[in-house]
C-alpha atoms as a PDB file:
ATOM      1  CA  UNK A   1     -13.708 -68.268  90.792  1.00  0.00           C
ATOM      2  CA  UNK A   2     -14.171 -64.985  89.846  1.00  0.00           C
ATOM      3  CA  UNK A   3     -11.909 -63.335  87.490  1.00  0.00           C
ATOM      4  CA  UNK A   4     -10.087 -61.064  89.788  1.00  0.00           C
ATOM      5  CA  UNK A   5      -8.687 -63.822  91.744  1.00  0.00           C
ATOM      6  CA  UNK A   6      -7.928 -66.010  88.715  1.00  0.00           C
ATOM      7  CA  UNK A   7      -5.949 -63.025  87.481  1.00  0.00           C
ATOM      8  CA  UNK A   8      -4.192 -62.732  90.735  1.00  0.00           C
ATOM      9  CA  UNK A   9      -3.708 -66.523  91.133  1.00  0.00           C
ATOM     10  CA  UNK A  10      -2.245 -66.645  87.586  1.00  0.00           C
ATOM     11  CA  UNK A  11       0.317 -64.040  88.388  1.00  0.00           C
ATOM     12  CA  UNK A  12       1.075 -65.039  91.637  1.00  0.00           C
ATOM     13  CA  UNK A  13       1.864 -68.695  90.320  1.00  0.00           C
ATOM     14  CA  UNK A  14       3.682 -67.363  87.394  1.00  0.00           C
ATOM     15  CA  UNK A  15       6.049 -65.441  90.063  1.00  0.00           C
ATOM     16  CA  UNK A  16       6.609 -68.603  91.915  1.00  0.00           C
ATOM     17  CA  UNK A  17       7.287 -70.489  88.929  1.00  0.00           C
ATOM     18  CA  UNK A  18      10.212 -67.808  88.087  1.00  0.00           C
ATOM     19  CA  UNK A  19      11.644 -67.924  91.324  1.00  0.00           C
ATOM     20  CA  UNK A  20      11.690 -71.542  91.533  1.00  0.00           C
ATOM     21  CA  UNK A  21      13.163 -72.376  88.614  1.00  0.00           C
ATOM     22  CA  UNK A  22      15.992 -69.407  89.061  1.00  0.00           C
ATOM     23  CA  UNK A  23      16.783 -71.138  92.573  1.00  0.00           C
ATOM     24  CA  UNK A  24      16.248 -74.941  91.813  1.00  0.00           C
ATOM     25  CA  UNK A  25      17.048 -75.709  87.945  1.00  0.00           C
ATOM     26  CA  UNK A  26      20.591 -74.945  86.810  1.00  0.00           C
ATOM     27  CA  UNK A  27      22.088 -75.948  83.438  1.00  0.00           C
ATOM     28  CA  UNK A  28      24.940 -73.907  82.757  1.00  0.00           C
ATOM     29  CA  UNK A  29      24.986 -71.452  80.030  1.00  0.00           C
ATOM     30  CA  UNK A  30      21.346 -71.733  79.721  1.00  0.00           C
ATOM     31  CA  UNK A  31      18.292 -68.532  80.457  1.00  0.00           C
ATOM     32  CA  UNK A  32      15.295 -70.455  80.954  1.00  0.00           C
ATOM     33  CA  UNK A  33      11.706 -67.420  81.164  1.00  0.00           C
ATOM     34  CA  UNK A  34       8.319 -67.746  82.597  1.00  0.00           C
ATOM     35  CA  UNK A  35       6.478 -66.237  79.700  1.00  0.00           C
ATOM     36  CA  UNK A  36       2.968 -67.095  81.062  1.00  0.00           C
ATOM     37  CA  UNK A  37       1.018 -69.449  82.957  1.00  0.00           C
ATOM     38  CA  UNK A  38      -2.449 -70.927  81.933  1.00  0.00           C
ATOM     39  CA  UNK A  39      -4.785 -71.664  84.708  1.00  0.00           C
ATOM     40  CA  UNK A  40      -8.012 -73.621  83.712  1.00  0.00           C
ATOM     41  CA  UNK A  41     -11.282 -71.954  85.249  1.00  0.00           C
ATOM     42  CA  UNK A  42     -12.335 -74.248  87.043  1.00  0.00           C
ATOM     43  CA  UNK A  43      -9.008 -74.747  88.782  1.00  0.00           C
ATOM     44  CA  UNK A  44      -8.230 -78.685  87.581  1.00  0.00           C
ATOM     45  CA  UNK A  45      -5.005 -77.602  86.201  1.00  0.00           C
ATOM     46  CA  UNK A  46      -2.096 -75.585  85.392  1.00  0.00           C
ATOM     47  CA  UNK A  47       0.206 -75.000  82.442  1.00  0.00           C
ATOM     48  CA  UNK A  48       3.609 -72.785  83.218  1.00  0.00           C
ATOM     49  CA  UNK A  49       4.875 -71.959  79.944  1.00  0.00           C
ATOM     50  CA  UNK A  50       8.572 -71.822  79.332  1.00  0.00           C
ATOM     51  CA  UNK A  51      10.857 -69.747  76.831  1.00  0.00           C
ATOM     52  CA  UNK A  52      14.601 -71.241  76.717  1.00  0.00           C
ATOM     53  CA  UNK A  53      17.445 -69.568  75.691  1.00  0.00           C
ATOM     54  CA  UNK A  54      19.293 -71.310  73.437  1.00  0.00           C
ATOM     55  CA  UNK A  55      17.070 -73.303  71.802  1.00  0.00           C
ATOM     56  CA  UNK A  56      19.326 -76.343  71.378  1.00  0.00           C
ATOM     57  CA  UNK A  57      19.008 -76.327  75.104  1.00  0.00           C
ATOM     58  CA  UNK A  58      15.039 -76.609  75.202  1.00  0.00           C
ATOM     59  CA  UNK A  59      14.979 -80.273  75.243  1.00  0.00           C
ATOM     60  CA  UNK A  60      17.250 -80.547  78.625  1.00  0.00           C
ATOM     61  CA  UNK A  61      15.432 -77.850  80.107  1.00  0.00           C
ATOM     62  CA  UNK A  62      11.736 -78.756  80.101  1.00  0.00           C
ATOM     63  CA  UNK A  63      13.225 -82.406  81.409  1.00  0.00           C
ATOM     64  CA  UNK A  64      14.843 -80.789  84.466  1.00  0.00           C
ATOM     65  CA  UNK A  65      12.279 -78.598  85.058  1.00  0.00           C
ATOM     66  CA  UNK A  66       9.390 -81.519  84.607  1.00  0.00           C
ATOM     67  CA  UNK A  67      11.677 -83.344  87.017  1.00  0.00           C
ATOM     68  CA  UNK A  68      11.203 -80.881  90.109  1.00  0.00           C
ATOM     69  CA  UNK A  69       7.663 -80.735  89.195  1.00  0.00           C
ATOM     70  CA  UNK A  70       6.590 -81.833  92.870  1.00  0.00           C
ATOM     71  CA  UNK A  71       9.297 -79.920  94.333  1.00  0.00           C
ATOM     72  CA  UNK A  72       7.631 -76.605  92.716  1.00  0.00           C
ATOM     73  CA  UNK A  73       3.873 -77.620  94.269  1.00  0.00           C
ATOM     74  CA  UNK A  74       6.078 -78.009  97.888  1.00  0.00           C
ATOM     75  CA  UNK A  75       7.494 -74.372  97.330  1.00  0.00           C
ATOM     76  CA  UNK A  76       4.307 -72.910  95.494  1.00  0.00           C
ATOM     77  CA  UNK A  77       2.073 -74.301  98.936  1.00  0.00           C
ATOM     78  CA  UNK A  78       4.237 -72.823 101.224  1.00  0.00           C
ATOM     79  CA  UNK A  79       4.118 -69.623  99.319  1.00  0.00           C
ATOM     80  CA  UNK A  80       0.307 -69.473  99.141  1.00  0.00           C
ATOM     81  CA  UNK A  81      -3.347 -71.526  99.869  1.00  0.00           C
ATOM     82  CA  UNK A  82      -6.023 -71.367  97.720  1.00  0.00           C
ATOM     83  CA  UNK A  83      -7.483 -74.377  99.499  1.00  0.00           C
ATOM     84  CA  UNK A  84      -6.963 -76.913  96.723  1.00  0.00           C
ATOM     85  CA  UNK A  85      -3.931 -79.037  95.010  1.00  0.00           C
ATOM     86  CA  UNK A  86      -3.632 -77.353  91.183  1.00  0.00           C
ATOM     87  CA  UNK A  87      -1.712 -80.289  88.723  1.00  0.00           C
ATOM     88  CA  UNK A  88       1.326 -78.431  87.828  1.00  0.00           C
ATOM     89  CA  UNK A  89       2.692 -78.925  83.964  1.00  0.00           C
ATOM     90  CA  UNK A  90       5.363 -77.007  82.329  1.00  0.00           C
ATOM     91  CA  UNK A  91       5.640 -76.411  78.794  1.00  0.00           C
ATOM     92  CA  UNK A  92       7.541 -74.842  75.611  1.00  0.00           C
ATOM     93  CA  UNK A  93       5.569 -71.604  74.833  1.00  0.00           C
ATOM     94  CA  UNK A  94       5.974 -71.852  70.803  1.00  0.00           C
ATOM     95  CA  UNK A  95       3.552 -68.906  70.780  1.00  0.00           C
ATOM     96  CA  UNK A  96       6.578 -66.723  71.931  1.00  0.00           C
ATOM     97  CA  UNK A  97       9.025 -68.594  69.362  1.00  0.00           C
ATOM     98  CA  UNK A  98       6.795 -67.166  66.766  1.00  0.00           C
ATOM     99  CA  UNK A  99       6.089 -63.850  67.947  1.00  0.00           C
ATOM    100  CA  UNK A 100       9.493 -63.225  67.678  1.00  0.00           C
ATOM    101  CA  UNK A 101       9.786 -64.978  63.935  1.00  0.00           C
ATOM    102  CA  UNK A 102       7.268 -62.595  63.040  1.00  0.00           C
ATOM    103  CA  UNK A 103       9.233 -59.608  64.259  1.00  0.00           C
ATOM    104  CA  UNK A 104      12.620 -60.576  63.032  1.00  0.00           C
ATOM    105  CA  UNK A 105      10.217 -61.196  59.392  1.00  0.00           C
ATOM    106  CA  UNK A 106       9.240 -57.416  59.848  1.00  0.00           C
ATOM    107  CA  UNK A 107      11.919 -55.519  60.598  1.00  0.00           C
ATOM    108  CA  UNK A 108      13.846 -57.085  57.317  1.00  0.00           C
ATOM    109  CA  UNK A 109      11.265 -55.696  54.988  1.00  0.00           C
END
């Protein structure tokens, strides 16, 4: 796949992903954030990565979202073809968690 269309595929999943979750996971009091999706070259598999808000909440959310995983690949076919099932996974993005460490670190100096 060239990388044009594994750019586009990568943002068109990470849209789906977003709307998805907004419609079909709901845990009260809780902001759960596409912050990117991961999409191996060769097309074997997908990682949506998740940023929850508040953290003590993380644990619940990547449950109920791992639980609707086949529910998402139902939605994200009927959204779009590419010809071929992608496994779905959703994760914690930890990179995020310490981007914003990092920031919080340098604004205090």
């Amino acid at each position: 796949m060239n990388a044009r269309r594994h750019e586009r595929l990568t943002s068109w999943m990470a849209q789906a992903a977003s709307e998805f979750i907004e419609r079909s996971v709901a845990i009260p009091e809780t902001l759960i954030t596409v912050t990117r999706v991961f999409v191996e070259p060769n097309l074997e598999r997908a990682t949506v990565y998740l940023s929850v808000w508040p953290e003590s909440k993380e644990a619940e959310a990547l449950k109920a979202v791992r639980a609707v995983r086949r529910d998402f690949y139902e939605y994200a076919r009927g959204k779009f073809t590419i010809g071929q099932r992608i496994p779905v996974d959703f994760a914690l993005d930890h990179g995020e968690k310490a981007r914003f460490r990092v920031e919080e670190l340098l604004k205090k100096r």
